[in-house]
Protein backbone atom coordinates (compact mmCIF):
# COMPACT_ATOMS: atom_id res chain seq x y z
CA UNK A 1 121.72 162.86 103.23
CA UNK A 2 121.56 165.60 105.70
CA UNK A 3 117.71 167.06 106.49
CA UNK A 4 116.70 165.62 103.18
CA UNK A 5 113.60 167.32 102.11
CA UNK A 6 114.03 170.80 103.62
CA UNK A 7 117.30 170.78 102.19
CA UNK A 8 116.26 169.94 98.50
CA UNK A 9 113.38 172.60 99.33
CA UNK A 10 116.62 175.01 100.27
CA UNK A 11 118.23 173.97 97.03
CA UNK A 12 115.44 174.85 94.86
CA UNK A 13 114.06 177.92 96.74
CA UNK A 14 117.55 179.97 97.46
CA UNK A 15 114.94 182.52 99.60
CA UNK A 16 114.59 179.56 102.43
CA UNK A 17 118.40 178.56 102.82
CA UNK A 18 119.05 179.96 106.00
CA UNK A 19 115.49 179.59 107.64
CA UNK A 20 113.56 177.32 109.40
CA UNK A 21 112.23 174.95 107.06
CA UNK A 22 109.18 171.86 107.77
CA UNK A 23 108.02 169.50 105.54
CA UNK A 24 104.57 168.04 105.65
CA UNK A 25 100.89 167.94 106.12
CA UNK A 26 99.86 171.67 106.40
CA UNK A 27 96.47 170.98 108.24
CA UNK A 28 95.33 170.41 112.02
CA UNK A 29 96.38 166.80 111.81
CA UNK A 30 99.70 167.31 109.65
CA UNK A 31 103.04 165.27 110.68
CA UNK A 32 106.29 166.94 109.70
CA UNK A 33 108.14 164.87 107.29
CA UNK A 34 111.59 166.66 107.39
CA UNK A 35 112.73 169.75 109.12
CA UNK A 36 115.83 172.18 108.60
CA UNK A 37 118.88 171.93 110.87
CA UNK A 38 117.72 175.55 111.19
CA UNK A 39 114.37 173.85 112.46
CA UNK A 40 115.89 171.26 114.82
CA UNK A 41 117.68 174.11 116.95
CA UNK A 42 114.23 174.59 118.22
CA UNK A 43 113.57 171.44 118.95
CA UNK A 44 111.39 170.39 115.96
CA UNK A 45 112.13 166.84 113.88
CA UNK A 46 110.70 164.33 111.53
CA UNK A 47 107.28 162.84 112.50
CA UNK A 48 106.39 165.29 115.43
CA UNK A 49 102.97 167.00 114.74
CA UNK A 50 103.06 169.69 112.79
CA UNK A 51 101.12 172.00 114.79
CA UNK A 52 103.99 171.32 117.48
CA UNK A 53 106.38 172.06 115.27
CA UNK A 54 105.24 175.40 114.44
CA UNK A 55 104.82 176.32 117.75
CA UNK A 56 108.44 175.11 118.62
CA UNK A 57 109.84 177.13 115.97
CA UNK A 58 107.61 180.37 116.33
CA UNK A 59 106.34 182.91 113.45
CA UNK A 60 109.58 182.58 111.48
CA UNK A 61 108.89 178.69 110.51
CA UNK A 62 108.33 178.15 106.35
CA UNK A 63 106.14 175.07 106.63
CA UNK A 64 105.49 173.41 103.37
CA UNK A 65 103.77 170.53 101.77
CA UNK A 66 106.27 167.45 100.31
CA UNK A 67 107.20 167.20 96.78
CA UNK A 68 107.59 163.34 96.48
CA UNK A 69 108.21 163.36 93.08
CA UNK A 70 111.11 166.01 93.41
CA UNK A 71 112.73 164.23 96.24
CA UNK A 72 112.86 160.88 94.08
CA UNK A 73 114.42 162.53 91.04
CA UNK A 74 117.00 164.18 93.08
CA UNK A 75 117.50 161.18 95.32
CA UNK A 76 118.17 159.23 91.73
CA UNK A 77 120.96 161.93 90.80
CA UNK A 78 122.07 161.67 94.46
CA UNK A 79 122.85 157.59 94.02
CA UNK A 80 123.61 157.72 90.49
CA UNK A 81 126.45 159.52 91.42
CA UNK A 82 127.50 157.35 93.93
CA UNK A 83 127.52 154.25 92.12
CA UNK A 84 130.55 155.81 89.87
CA UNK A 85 132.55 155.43 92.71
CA UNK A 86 130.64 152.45 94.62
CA UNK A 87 128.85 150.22 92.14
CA UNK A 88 126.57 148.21 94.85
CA UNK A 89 124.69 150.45 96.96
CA UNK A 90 121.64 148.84 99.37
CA UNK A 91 119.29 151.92 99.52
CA UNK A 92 117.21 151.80 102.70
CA UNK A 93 115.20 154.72 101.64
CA UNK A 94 115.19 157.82 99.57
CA UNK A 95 118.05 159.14 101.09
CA UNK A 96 120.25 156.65 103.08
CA UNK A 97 122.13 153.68 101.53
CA UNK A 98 124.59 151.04 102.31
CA UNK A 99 128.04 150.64 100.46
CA UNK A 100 130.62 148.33 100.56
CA UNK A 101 133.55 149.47 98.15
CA UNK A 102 136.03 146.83 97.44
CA UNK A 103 139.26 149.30 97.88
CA UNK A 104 138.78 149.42 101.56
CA UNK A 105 138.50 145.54 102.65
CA UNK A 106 141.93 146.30 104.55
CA UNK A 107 142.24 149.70 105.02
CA UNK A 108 142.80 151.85 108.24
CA UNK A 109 141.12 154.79 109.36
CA UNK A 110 142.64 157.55 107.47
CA UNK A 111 142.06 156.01 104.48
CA UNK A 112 138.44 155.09 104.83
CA UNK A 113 137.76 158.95 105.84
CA UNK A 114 139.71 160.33 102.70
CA UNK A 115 136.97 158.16 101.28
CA UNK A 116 134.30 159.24 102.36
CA UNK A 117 135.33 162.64 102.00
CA UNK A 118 135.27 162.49 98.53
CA UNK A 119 132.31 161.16 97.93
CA UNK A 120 130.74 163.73 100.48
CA UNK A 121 132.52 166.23 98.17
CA UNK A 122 131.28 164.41 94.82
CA UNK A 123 127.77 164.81 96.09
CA UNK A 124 128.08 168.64 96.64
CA UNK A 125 129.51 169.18 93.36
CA UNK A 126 127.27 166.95 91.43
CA UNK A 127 123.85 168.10 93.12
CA UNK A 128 124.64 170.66 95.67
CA UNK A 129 123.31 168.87 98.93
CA UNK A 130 125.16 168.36 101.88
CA UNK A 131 125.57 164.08 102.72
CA UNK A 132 127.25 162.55 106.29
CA UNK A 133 128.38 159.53 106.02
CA UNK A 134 129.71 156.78 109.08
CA UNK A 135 131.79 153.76 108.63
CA UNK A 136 132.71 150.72 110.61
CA UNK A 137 133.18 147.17 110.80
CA UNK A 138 128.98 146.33 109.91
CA UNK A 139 126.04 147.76 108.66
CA UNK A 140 124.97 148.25 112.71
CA UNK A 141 128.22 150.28 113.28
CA UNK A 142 127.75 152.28 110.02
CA UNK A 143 124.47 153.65 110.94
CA UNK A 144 125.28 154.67 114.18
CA UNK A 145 128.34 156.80 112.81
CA UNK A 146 126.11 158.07 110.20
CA UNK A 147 124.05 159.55 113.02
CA UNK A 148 127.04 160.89 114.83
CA UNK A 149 128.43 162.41 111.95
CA UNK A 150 125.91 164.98 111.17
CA UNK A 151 125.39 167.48 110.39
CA UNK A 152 127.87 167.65 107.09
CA UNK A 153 130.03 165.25 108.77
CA UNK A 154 132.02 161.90 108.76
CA UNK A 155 132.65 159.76 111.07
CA UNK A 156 134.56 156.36 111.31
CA UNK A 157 134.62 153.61 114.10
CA UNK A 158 137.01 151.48 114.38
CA UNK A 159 137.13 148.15 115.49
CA UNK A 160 139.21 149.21 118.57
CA UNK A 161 136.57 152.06 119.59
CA UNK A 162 133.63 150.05 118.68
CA UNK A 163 133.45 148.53 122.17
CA UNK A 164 133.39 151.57 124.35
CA UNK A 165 131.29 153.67 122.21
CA UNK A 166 128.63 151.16 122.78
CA UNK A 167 129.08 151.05 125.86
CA UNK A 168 127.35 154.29 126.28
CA UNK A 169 125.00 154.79 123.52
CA UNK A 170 121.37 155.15 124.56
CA UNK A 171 119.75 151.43 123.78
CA UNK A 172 117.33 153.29 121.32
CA UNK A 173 120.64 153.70 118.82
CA UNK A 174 120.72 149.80 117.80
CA UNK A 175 118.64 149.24 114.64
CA UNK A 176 115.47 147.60 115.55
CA UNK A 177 115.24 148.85 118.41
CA UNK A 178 111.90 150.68 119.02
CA UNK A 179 109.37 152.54 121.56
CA UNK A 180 108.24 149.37 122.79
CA UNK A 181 111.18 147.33 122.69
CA UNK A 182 113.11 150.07 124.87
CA UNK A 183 110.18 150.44 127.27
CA UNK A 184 110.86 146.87 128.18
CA UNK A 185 114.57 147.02 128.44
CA UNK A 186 114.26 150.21 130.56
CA UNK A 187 112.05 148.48 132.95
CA UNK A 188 114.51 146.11 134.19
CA UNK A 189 116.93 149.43 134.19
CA UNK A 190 118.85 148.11 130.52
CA UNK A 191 118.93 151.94 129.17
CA UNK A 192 122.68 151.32 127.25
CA UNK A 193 123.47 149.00 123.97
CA UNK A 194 126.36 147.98 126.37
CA UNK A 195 123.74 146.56 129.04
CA UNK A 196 121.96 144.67 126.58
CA UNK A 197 125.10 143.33 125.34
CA UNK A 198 125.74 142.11 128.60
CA UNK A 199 122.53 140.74 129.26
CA UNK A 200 122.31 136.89 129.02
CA UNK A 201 120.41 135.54 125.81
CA UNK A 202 118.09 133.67 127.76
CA UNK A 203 116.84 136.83 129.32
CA UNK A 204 116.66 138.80 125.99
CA UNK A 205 114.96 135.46 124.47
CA UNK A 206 112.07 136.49 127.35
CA UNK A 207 111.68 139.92 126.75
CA UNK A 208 112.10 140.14 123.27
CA UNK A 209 110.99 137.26 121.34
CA UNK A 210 113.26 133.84 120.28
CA UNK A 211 113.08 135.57 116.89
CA UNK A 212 114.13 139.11 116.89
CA UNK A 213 115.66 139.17 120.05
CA UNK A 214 119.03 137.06 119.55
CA UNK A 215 119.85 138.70 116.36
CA UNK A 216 119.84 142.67 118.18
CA UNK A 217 121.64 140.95 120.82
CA UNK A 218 124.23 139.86 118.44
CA UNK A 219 124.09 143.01 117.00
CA UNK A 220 124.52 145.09 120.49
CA UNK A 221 128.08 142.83 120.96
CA UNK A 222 129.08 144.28 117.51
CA UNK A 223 128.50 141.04 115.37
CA UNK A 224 127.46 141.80 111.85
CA UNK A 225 128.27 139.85 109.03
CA UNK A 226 125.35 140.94 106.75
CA UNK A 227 126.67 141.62 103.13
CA UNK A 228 125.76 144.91 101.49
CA UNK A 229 123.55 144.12 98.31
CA UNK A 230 120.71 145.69 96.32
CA UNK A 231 117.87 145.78 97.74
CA UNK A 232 114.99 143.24 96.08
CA UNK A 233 112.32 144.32 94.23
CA UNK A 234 109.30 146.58 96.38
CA UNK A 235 106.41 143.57 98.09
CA UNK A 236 103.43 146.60 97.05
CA UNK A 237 103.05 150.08 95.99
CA UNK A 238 100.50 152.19 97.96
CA UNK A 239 99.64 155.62 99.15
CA UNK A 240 97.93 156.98 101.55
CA UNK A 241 96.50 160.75 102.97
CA UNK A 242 95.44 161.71 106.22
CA UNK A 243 92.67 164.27 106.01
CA UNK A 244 92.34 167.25 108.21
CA UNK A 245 88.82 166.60 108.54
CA UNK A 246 87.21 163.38 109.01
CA UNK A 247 85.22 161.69 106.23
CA UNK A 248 81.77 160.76 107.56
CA UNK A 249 80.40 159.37 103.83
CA UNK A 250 80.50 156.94 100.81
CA UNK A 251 81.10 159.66 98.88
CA UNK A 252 83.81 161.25 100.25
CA UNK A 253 85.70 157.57 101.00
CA UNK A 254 84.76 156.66 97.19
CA UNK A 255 87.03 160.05 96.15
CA UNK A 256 89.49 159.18 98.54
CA UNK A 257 90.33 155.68 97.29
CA UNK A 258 89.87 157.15 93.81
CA UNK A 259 92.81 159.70 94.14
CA UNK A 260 94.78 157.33 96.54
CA UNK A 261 94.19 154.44 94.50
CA UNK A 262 95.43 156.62 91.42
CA UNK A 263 98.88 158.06 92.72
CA UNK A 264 99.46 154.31 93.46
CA UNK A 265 98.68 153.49 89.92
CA UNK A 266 101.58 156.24 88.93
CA UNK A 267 104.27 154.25 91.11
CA UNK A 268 103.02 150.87 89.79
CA UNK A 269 103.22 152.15 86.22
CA UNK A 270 106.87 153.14 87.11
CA UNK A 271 108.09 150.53 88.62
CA UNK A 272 107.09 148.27 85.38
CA UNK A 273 105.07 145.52 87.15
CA UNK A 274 101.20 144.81 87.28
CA UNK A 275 98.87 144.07 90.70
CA UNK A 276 96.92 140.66 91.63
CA UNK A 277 95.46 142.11 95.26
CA UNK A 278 94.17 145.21 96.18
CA UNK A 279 94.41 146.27 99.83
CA UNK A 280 92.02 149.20 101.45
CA UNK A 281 93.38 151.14 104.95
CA UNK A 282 91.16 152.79 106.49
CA UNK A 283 92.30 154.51 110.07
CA UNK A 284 89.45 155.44 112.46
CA UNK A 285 89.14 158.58 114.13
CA UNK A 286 89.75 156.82 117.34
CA UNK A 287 93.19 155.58 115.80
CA UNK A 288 91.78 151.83 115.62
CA UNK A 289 92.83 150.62 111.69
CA UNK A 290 90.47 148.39 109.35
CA UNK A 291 92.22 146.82 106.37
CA UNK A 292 90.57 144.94 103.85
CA UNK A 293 91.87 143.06 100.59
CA UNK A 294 90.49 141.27 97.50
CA UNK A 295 92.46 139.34 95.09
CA UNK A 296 91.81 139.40 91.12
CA UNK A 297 91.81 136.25 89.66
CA UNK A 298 94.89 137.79 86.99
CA UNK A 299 97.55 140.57 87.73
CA UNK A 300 96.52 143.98 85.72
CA UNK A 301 98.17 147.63 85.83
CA UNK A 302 93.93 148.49 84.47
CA UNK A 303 93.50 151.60 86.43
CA UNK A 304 89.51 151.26 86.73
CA UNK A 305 89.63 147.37 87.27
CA UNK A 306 92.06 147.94 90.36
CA UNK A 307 90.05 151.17 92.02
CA UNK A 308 86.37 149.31 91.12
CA UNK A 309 88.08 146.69 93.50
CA UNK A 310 89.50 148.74 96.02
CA UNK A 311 85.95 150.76 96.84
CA UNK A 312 84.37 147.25 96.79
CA UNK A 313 86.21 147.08 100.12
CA UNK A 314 85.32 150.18 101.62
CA UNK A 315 82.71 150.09 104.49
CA UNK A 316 80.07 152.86 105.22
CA UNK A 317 80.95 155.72 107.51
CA UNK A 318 77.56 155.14 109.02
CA UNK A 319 78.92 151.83 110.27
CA UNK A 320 82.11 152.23 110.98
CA UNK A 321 82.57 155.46 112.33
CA UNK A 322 84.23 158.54 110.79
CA UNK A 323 87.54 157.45 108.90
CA UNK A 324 90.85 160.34 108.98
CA UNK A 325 93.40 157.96 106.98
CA UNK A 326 92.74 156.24 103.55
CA UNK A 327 95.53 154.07 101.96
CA UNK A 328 95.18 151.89 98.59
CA UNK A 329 98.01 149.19 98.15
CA UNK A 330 99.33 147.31 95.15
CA UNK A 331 100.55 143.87 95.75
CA UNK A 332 100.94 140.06 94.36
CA UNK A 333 103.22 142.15 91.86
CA UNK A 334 104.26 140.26 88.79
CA UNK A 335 106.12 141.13 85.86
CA UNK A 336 103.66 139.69 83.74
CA UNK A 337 100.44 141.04 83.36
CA UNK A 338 96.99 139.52 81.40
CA UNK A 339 93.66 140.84 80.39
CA UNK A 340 90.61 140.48 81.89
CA UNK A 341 87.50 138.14 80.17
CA UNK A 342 85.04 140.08 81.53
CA UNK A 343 86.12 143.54 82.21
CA UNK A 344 82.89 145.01 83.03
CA UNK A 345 82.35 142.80 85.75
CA UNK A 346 85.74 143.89 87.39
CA UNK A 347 84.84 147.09 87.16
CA UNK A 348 81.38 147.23 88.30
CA UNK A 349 80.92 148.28 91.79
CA UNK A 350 79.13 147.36 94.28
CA UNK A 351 77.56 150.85 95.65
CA UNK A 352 74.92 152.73 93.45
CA UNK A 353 75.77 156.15 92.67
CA UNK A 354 74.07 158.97 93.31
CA UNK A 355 73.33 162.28 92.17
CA UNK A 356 75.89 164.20 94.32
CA UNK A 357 79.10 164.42 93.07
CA UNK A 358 82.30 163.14 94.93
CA UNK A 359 83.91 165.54 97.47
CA UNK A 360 87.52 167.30 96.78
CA UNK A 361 90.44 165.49 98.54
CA UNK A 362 94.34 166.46 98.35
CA UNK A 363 97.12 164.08 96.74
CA UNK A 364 97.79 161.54 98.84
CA UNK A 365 100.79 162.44 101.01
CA UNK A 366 99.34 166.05 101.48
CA UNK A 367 96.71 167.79 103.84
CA UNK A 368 93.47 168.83 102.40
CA UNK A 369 93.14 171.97 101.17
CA UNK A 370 91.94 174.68 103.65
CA UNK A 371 89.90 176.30 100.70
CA UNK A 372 88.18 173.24 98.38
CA UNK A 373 88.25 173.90 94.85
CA UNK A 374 91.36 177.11 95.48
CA UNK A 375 93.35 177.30 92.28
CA UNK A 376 96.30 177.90 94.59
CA UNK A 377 97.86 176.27 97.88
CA UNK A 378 100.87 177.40 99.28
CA UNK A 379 104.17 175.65 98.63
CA UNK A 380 102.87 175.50 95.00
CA UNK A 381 105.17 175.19 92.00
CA UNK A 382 103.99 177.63 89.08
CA UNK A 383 105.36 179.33 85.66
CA UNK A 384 104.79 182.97 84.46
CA UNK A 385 104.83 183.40 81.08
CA UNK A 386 106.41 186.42 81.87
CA UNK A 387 108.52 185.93 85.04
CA UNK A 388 109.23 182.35 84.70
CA UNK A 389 109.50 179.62 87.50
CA UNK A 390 108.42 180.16 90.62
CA UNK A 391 106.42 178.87 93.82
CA UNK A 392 103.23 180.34 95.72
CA UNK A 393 104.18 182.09 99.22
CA UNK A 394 100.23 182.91 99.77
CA UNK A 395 97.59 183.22 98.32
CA UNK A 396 93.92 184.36 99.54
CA UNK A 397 91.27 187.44 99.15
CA UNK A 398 91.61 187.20 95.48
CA UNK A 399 95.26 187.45 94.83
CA UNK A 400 98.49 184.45 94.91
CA UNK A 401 101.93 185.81 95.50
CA UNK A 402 105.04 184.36 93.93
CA UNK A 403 108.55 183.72 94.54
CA UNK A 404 110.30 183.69 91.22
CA UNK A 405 113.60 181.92 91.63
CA UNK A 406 114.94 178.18 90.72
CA UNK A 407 118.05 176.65 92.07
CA UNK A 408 120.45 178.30 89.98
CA UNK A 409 119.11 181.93 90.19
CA UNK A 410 119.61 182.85 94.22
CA UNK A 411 117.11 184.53 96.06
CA UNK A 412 114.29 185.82 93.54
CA UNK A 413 111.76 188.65 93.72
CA UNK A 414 108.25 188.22 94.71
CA UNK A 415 105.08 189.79 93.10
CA UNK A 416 101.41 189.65 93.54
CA UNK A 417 98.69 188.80 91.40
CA UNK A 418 94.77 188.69 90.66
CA UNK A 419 94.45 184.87 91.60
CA UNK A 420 92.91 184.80 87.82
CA UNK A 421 96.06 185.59 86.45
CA UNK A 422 96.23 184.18 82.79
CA UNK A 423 99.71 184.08 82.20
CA UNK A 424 99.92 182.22 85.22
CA UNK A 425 99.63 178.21 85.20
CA UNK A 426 100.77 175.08 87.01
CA UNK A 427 104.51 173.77 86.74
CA UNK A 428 106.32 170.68 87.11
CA UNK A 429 107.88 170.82 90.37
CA UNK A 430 111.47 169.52 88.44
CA UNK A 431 111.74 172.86 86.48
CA UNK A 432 113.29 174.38 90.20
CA UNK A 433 115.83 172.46 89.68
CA UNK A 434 117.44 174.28 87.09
């Protein structure tokens, strides 16, 4: 899928198709998620920090927080669709997959892109985004030619072209390849997949491991047999929030893990399994990361029983130094889960509370709010009672503006309110789909 989340924002807010869109945390220490094609002409992209971003793009960037549970229901219709046309797809992610469809073992070029084609035009019919998609003779290939088709693209290599366009590709292209794997290859001057595939094994054994290293190396001399199938069952659910100002106590970590430990609950809930260990993430402000897990002597899906253990692993900000990242994982999943015998010790925990209540913290995947306890954020989906569905553009000095407008309606008009507004509530970020 092409610019995933700031296109499904474009889909669902007609006003922003058009304009430069990011995706992410909104505070000092935000990381843009997904930006606009209209974005990347200014240089902006996925996992830059946001405050680079903005500056990239200038005063006309629309920067606004993720909606995770939006981009999995659309990424559902996305594949759903698919799989009438390709029944086995390997997702890699919410919006990337692997197929394999049986009518082309055989076929030539033309044919394969008539293919493609009309699944890139089933996709725009069925749920109005915009997919590129690559082919070739492996998964390796594929990717690649996924990259080069976009935007709104398709792109097929062949088994004749596969050579030379390796040849020239930057060595960063091959999957698996990362920062420090290419640091290495660049300093002994190996800056193309075709000079890695024409370094000896021995060498790449000694630079990159006896382990990883032969199988990229196979991969770099276009050797990839790996079938396309379903992808197993998640290892652990977690989530996790970086906060735009550090937490320095118990408190604040207790709330953390809390709401953390609680949107994982939601994903373990959905995905129908229960939770043996508990793992705590804690990332310094220095960057240094301190995990810690316990393991319940039964697997549960008990809300209280799993974040009682998770802030039994949290350690004092007066020892361990101010913390900007807290993550809460779910794993030892089972499809089976049992009761506990003693359910108040599971849930006890081991810090005494005090009088002073916990402090506010976002949902984990956002920024925290630059106003605590704000009825409003930006980015916000909302309902009117009179003007129907629509999303906050600002808010601030007593008053929340509003773009009314859904998917369906185009560009919609905007009005201002008393921040106090009664007939104005909270709405389920899938109603902008209609």
């Amino acid at each position: 899928m092409d610019a995933f989340f700031a296109s499904v924002e474009q889909l669902t807010r007609p006003t922003l198709r058009g304009r430069p869109v990011l995706v992410g945390g909104l505070g000092g220490r935000g990381v843009v998620a997904g930006a606009s094609y209209e974005a990347r002409a200014f240089g902006a992209g996925s996992a830059m920090p946001m405050h680079q971003a903005r500056r990239l793009v200038g005063p006309g960037a629309v920067v606004l927080p993720p909606r995770g549970a939006l981009y999995s229901a659309v990424s559902k219709s996305v594949f759903d669709v698919l799989r009438t046309r390709v029944p086995v797809l390997e997702m890699l992610s919410l919006d990337e997959a692997f197929g394999e469809p049986p009518e082309l073992v055989g076929a030539d070029a033309d044919a394969v892109r008539d293919h493609a084609e009309g699944l890139r035009s089933l996709i725009r019919a069925e749920t109005g985004l915009v997919a590129s998609i690559g082919a070739g003779s492996g998964k390796q290939v594929a990717k690649i030619a996924s990259g080069l088709a976009k935007p709104d693209g398709v792109r097929v290599v062949t088994v004749d072209e596969q050579a030379e366009l390796f040849e020239a590709l930057p060595v960063r292209k091959l999957w698996g390849i990362g920062p420090v794997a290419e640091s290495k290859l660049r300093r002994l001057g190996i800056e193309t997949i075709g000079q890695f595939a024409a370094t000896s094994e021995s060498e790449v054994v000694t630079l990159l491991g006896g382990t990883v290293g032969p199988g990229l190396h196979r991969l770099a001399k276009g050797f990839d047999d790996r079938p396309v199938a379903e992808r197993a069952d998640a290892k652990q659910i977690s989530a996790e929030t970086t906060f735009a100002e550090d937490l320095v106590t118990m408190d604040q970590l207790r709330a953390a893990v809390e709401q953390c430990g609680g949107h994982a609950h939601r994903r373990l809930e959905k995905d129908g399994r229960a939770a043996r260990t508990v793992v705590v993430k804690l990332k310094k402000s220095d960057m240094t990361i301190v995990t810690r897990s316990a393991t319940l002597p039964y697997a549960t899906t008990d809300l209280q029983t799993l974040i009682a253990t998770a802030r039994r692993q949290l350690i004092d900000p007066r020892e361990l130094g101010a913390v900007r990242l807290v993550g809460v994982s779910y794993g030892g999943l089972t499809a089976t889960a049992q009761g506990s015998l003693f359910p108040d010790l599971d849930q006890g925990d081991d810090f005494a509370a005090d009088d002073t209540p916990p402090a506010a913290v976002p949902e984990p995947g956002r920024s925290a709010p630059a106003q605590p306890g704000a009825r409003w954020r930006p980015g916000q989906d909302v309902h009117h009672d009179e003007h129907g569905h629509g999303w906050v553009q600002g808010c601030g000095h007593g008053v929340v503006t509003v773009r009314f407008e859904t998917r369906s309606t185009g560009p919609g008009p905007a009005r201002t309110f008393p921040e106090d507004e009664p007939a104005l509530r909270i709405a389920d970020p899938a109603d902008s789909l209609r």
